[in-house]
Protein backbone atom coordinates (compact mmCIF):
# COMPACT_ATOMS: atom_id res chain seq x y z
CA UNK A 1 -56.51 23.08 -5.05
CA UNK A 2 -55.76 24.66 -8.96
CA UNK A 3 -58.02 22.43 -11.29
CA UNK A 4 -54.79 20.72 -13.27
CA UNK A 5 -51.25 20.38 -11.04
CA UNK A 6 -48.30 19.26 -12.48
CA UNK A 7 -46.54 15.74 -10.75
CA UNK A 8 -43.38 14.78 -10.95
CA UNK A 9 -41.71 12.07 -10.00
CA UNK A 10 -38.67 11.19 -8.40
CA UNK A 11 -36.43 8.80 -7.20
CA UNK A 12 -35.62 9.43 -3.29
CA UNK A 13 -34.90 12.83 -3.95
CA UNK A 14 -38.13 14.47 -4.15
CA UNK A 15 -38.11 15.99 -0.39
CA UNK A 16 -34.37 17.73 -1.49
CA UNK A 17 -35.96 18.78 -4.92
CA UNK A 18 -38.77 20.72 -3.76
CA UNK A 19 -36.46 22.25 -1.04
CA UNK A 20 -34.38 23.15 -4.14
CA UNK A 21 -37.12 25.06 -6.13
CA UNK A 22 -38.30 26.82 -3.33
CA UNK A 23 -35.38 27.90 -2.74
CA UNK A 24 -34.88 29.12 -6.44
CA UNK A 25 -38.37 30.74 -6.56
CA UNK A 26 -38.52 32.68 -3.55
CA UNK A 27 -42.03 34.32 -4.25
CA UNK A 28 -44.99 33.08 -2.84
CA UNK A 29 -43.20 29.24 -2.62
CA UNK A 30 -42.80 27.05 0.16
CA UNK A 31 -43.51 23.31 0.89
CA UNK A 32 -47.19 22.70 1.60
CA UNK A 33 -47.58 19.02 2.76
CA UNK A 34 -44.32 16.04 3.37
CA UNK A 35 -46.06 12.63 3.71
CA UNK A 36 -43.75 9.99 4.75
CA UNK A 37 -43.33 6.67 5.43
CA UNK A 38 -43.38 6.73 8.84
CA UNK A 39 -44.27 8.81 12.33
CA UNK A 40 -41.12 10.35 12.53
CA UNK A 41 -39.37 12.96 10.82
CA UNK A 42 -36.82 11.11 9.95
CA UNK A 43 -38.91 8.76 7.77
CA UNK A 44 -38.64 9.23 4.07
CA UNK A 45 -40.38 11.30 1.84
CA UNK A 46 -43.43 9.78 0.33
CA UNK A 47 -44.86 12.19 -1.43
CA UNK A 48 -45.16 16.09 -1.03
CA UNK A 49 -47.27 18.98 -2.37
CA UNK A 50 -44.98 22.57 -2.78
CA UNK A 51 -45.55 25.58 -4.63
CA UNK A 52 -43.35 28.30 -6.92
CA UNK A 53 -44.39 31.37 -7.22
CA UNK A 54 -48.61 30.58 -6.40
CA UNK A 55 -47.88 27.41 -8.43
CA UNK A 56 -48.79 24.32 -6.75
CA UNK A 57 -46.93 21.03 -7.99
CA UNK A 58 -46.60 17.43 -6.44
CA UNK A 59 -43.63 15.06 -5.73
CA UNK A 60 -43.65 11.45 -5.65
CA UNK A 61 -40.59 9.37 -4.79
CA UNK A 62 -42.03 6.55 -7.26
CA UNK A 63 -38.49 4.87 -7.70
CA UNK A 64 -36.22 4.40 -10.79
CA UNK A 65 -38.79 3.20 -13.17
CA UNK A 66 -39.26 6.62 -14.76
CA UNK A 67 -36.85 9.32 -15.35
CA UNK A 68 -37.89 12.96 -16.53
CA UNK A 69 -37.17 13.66 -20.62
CA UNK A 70 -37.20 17.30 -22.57
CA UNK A 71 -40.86 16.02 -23.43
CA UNK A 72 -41.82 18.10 -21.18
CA UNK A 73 -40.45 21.80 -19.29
CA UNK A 74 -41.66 23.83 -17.13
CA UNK A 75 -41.15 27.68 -18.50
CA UNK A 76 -40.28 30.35 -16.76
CA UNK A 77 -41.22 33.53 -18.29
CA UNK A 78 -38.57 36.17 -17.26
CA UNK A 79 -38.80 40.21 -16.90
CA UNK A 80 -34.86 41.15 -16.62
CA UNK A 81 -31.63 39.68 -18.11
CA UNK A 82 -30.58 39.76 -14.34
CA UNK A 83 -34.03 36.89 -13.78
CA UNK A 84 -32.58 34.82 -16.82
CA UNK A 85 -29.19 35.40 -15.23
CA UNK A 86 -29.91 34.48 -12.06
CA UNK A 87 -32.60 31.13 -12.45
CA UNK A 88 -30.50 30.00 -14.86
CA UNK A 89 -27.10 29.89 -12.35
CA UNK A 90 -29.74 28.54 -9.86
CA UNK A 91 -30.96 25.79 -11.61
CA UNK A 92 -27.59 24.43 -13.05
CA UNK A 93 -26.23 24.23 -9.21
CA UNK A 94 -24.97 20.89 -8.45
CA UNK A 95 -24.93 19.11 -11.58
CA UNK A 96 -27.92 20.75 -14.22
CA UNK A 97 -27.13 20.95 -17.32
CA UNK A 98 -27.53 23.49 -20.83
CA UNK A 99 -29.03 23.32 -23.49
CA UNK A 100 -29.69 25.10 -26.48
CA UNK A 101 -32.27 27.98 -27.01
CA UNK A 102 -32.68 29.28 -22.96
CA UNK A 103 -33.19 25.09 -21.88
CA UNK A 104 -31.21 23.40 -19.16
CA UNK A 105 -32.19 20.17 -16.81
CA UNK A 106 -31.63 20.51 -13.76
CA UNK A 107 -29.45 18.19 -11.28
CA UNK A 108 -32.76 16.16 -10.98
CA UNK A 109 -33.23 16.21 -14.83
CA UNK A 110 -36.12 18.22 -14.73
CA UNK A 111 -36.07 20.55 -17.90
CA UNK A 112 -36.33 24.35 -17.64
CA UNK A 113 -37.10 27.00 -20.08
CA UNK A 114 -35.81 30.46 -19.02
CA UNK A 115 -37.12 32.70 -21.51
CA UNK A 116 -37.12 36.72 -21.52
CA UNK A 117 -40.68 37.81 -21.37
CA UNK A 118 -39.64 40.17 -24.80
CA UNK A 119 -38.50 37.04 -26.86
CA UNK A 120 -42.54 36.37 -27.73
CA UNK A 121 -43.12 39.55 -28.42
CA UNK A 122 -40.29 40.15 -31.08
CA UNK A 123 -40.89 36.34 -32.41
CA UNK A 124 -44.94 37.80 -33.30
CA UNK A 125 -43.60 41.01 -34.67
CA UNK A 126 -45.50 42.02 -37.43
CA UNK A 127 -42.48 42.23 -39.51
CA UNK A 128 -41.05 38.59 -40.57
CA UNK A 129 -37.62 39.91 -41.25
CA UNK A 130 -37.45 41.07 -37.47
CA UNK A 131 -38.92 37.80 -36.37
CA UNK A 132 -36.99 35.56 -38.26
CA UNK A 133 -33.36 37.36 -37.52
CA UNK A 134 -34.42 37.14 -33.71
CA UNK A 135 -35.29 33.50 -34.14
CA UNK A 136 -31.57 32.87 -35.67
CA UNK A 137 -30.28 34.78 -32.57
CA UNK A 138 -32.15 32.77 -29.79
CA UNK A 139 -31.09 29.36 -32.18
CA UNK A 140 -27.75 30.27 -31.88
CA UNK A 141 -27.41 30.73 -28.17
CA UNK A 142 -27.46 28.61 -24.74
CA UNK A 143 -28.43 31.11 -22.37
CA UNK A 144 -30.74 33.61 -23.80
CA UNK A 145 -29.55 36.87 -23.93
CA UNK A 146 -31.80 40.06 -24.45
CA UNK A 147 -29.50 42.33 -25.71
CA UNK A 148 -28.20 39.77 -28.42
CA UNK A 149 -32.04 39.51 -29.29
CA UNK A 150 -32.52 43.22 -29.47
CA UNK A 151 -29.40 43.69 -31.68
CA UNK A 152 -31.18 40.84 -34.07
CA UNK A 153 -34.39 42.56 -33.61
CA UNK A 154 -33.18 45.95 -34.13
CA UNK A 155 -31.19 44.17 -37.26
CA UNK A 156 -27.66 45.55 -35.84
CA UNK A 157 -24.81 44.03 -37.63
CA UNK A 158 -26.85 43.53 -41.01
């Protein structure tokens, strides 16, 4: 087991969540451990361990008390505009939500950052005027968009 592991809780839902993310992180993710409340399959959900992409996380179904806030994300750093593209229609299926600046929830109102790996590089450029005309881009958008970026980075349309 990784020294710290993120745990989230849910409310009755947490066996359909982590079916959910592994099925929206393909790589290296699958279910690991279902306890339930009973002998049968059938039972409910307990409690479950899963993993994205090497990741390991764990579910609780601890009830209504809590509900997830934008306190806390989980970000996804992404390679391609087709990655952003495609987590970010993933994660919005069956009721997610956007938000500004590459966030959404998703339908369980876990929050997401879906970032383009080349957004932290052009935010530390060692020019400010590039940095700070990329950070107006990415402020001004929902999805994040790379190209958008690069025109701001590139200062196209000055």
């Amino acid at each position: 087991m990784q020294k710290i592991t993120p745990f989230l809780w849910f409310d009755g839902n947490a066996e359909e969540a982590m079916k959910f993310y592994v099925s929206v992180f393909k790589r290296d993710s699958k279910i690991l451990s279902l306890n339930r409340a009973g002998n049968s399959d059938a039972a409910p959900v307990v409690s479950g361990t899963f993993q994205l992409h090497g990741q390991q996380f764990m579910a609780l179904n601890g009830g209504p008390q809590f509900k997830f806030t934008e306190a806390i994300s989980l970000f996804v750093d992404c390679q391609t505009q087709e990655e952003v593209d495609e987590l970010w229609s993933k994660l919005l299926e069956g009721g997610g939500q956007t938000q500004q600046c590459g966030w959404l929830k998703d339908r369980f109102g876990l929050s997401w950052q879906i970032v383009p790996s080349v957004l932290g590089k052009m935010l530390s450029d060692k020019d400010p005027e590039k940095a700070r005309r990329v950070m107006e881009a990415m402020l001004g958008m929902v999805k994040l968009d790379i190209q958008g970026l690069q025109r701001a980075y590139d200062g196209a349309g000055q």
